[in-house]
N, C-alpha and C. Protein backbone atom coordinates (compact mmCIF):
# COMPACT_ATOMS: atom_id res chain seq x y z
N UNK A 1 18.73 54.81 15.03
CA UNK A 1 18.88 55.60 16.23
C UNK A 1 19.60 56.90 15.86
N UNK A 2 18.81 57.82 16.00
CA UNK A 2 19.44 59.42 15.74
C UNK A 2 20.04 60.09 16.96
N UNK A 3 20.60 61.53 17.04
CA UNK A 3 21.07 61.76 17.81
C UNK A 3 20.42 63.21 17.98
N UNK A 4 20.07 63.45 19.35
CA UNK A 4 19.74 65.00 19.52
C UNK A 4 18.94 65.57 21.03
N UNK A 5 18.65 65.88 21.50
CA UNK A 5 18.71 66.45 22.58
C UNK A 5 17.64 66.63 23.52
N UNK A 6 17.89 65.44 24.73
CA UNK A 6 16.75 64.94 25.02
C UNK A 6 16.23 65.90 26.44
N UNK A 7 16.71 66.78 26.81
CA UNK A 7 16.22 67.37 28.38
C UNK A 7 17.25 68.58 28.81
N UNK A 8 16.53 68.66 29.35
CA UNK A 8 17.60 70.38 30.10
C UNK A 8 17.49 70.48 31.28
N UNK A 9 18.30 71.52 31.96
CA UNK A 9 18.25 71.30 33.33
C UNK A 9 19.06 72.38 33.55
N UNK A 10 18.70 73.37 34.51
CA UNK A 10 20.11 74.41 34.97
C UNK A 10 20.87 73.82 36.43
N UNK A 11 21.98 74.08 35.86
CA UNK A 11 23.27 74.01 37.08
C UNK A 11 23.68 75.20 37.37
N UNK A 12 23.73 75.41 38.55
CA UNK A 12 24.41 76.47 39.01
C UNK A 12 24.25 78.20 37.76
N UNK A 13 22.89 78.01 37.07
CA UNK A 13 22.49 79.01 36.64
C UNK A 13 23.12 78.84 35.39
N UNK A 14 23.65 77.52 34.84
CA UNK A 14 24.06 77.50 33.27
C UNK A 14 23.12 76.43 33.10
N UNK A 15 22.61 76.79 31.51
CA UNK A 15 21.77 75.39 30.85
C UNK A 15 22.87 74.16 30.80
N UNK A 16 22.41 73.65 30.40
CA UNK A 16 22.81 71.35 30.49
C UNK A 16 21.46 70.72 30.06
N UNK A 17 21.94 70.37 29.04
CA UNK A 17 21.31 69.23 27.93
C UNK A 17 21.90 67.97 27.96
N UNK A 18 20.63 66.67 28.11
CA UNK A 18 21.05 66.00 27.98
C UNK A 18 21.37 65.48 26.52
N UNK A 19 22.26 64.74 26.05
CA UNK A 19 22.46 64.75 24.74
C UNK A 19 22.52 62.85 24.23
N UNK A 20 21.54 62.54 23.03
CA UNK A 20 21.75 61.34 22.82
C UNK A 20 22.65 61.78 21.46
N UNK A 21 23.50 60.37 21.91
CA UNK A 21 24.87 60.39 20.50
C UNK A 21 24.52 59.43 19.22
N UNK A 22 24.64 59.96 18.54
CA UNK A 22 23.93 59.08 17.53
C UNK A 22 25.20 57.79 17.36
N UNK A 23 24.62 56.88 17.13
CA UNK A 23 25.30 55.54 17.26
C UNK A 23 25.60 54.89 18.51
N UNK A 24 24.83 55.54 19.43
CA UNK A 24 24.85 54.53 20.75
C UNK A 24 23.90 54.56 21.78
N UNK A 25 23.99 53.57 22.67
CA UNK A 25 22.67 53.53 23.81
C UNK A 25 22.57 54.34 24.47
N UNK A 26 21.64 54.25 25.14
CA UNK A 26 21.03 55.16 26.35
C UNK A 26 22.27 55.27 27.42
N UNK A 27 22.75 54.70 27.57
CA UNK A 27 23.50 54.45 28.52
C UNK A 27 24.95 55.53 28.13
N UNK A 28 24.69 55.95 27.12
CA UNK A 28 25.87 56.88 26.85
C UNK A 28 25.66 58.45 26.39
N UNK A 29 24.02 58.46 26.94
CA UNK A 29 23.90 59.83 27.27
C UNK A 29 24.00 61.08 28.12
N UNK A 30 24.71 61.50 27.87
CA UNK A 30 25.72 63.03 28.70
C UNK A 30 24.81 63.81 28.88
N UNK A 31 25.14 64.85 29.88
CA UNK A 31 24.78 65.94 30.27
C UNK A 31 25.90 66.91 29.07
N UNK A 32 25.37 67.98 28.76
CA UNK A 32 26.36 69.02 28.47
C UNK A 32 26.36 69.89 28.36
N UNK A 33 27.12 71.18 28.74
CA UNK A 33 27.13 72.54 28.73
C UNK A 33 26.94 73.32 26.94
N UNK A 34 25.83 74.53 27.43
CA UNK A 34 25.76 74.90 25.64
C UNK A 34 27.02 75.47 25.20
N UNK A 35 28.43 75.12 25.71
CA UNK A 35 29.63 76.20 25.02
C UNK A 35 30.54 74.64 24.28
N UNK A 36 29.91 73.52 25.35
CA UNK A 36 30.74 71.84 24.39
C UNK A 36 29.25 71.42 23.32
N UNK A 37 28.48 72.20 23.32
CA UNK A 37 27.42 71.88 21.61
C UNK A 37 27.46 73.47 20.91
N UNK A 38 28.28 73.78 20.31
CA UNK A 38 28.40 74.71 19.55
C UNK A 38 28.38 74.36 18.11
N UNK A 39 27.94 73.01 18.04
CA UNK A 39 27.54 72.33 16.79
C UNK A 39 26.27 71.90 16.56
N UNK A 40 25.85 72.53 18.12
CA UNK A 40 24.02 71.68 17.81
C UNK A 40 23.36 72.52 18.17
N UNK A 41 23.23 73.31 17.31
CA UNK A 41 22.73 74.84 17.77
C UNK A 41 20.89 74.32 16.87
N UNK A 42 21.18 73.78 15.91
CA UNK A 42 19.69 73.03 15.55
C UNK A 42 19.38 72.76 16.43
N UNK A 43 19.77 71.84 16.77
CA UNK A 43 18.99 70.84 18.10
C UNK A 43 18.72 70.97 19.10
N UNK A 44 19.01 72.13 19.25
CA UNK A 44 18.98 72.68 20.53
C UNK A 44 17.72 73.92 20.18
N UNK A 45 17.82 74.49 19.40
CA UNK A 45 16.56 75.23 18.87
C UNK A 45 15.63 73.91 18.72
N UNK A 46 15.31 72.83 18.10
CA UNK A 46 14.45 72.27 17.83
C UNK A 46 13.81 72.06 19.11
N UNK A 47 15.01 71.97 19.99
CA UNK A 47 14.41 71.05 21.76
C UNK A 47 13.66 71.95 21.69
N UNK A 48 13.94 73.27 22.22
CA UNK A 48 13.12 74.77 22.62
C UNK A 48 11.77 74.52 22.07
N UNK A 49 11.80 74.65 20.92
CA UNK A 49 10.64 74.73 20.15
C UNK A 49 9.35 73.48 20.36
N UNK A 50 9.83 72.36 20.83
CA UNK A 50 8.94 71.51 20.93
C UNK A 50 8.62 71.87 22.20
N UNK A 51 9.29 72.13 23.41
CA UNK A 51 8.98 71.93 24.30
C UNK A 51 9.01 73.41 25.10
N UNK A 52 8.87 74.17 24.38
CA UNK A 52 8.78 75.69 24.94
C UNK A 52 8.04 75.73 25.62
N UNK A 53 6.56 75.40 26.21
CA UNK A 53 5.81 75.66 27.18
C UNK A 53 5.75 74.81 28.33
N UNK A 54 6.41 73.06 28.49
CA UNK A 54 6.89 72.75 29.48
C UNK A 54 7.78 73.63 30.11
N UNK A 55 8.90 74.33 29.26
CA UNK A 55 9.85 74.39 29.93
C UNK A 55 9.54 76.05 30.73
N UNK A 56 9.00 76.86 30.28
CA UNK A 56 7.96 77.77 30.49
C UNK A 56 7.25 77.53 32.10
N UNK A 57 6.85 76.40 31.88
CA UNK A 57 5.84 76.21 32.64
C UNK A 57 6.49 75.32 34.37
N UNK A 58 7.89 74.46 33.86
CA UNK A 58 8.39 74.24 34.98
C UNK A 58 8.94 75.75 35.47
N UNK A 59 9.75 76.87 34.57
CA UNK A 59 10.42 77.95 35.25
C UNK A 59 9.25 78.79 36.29
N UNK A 60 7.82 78.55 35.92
CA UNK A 60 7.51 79.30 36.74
C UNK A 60 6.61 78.75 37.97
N UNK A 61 6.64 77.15 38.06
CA UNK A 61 6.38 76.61 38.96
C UNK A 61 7.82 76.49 40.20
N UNK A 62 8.61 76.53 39.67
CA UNK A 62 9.91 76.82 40.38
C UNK A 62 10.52 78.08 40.56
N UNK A 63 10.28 79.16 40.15
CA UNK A 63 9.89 80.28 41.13
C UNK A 63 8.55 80.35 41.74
N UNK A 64 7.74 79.88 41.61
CA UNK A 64 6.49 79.47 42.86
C UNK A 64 6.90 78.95 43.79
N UNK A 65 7.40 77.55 43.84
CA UNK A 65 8.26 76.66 45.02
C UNK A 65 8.76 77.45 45.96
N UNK A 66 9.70 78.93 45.27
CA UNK A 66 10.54 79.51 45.99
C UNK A 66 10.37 80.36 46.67
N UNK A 67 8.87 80.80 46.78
CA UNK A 67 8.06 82.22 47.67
C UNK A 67 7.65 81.55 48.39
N UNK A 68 8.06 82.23 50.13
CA UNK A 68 7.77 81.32 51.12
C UNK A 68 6.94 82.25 52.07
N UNK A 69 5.99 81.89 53.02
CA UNK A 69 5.80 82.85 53.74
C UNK A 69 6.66 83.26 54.93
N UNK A 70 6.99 83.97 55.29
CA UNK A 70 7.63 84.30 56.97
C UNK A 70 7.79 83.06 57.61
N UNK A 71 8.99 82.60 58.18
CA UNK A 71 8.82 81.57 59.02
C UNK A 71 8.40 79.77 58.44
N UNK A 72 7.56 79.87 57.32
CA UNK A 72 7.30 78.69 56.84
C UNK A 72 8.68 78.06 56.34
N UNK A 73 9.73 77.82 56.15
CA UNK A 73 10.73 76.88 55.80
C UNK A 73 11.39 76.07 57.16
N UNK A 74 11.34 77.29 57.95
CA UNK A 74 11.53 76.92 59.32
C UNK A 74 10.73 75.43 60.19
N UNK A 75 9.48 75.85 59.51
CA UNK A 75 8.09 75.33 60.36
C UNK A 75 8.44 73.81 59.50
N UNK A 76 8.79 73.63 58.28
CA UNK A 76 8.61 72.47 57.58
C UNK A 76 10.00 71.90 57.69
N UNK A 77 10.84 72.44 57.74
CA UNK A 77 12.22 71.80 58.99
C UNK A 77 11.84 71.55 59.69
N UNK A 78 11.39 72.12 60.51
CA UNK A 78 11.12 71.08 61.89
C UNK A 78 10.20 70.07 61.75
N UNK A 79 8.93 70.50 60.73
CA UNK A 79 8.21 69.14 61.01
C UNK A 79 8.74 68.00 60.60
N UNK A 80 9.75 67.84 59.37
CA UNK A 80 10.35 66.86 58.84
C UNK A 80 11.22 65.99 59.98
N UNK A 81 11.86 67.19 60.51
CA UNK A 81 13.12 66.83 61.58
C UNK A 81 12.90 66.26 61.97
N UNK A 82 11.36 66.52 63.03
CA UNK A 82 11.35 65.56 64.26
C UNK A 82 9.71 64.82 63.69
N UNK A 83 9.62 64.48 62.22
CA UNK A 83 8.41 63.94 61.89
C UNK A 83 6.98 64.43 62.71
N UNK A 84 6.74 65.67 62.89
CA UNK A 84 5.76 65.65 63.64
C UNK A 84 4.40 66.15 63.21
N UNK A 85 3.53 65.35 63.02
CA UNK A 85 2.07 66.35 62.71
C UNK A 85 1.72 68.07 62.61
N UNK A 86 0.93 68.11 62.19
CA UNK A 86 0.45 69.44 62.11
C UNK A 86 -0.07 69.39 63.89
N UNK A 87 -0.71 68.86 64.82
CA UNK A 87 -1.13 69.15 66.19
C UNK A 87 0.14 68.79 67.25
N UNK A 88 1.21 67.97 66.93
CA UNK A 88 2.61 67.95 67.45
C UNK A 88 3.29 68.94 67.35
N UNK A 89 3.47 69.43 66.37
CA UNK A 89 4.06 70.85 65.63
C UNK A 89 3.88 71.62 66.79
N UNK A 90 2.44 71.97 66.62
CA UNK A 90 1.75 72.99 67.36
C UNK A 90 2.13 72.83 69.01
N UNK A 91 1.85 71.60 69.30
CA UNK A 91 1.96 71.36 70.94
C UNK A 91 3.03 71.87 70.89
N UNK A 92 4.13 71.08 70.28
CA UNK A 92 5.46 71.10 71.47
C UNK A 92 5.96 72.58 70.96
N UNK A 93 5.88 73.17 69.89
CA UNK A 93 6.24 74.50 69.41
C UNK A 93 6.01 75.64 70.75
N UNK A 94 4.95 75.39 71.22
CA UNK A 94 4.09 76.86 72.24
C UNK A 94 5.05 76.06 73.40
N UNK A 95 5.53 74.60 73.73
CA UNK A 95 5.70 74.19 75.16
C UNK A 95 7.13 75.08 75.15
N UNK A 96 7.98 74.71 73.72
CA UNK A 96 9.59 75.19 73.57
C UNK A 96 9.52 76.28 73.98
N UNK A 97 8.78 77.31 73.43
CA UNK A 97 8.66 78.75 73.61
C UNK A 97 8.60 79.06 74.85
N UNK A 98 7.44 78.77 75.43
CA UNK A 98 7.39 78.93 77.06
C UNK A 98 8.60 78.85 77.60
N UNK A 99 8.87 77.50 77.35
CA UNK A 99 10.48 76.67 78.74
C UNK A 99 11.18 78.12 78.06
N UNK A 100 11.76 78.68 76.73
CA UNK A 100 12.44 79.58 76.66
C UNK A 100 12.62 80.54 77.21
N UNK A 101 11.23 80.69 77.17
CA UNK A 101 10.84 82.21 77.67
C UNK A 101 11.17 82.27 79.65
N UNK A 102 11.32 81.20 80.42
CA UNK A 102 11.26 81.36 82.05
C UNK A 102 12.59 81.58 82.09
């Protein structure tokens, strides 16, 4: 069992690797900031390198996620909120508006 660096992930806009320790289980693999691996600067290039176009490829599906149209985050709050269909949505949406509007 070797040790080296199994996943990444940003927090709060800093990288975090998960890190396997060599000489122990799964169960004792950390998250860690790149300024506490300033010794695994390999391994951390190696991660990159294998996996440069996943990771590529999640950054720009997750700025996709994040372009919304007008109003749509709103619309999918509420449908969640009150579980309601795409033709529930719609009904009670135009009824709210109205009662607002008198």
């Amino acid at each position: 069992m070797g040790s080296g660096i199994l996943n990444k992930q940003q927090v709060r806009e800093k990288d975090k690797y998960l890190v396997q320790w060599k000489g122990f289980m799964a169960e004792s693999d950390t998250w860690e900031g790149r300024e506490n691996l300033k010794n695994a600067k390999e391994e951390i290039e190696e991660f990159k390198k294998k996996y440069q176009q996943d990771i590529e490829d999640v950054a720009r599906q997750k700025h996709k996620d994040r372009t919304f149209k007008r109003g749509e985050l709103l619309e999918r709050f509420i449908r969640k909120l009150f579980e309601w269909s795409d033709k529930q949505y719609n009904q009670e949406y135009w009824e709210r508006l109205e009662r607002n509007w008198r």
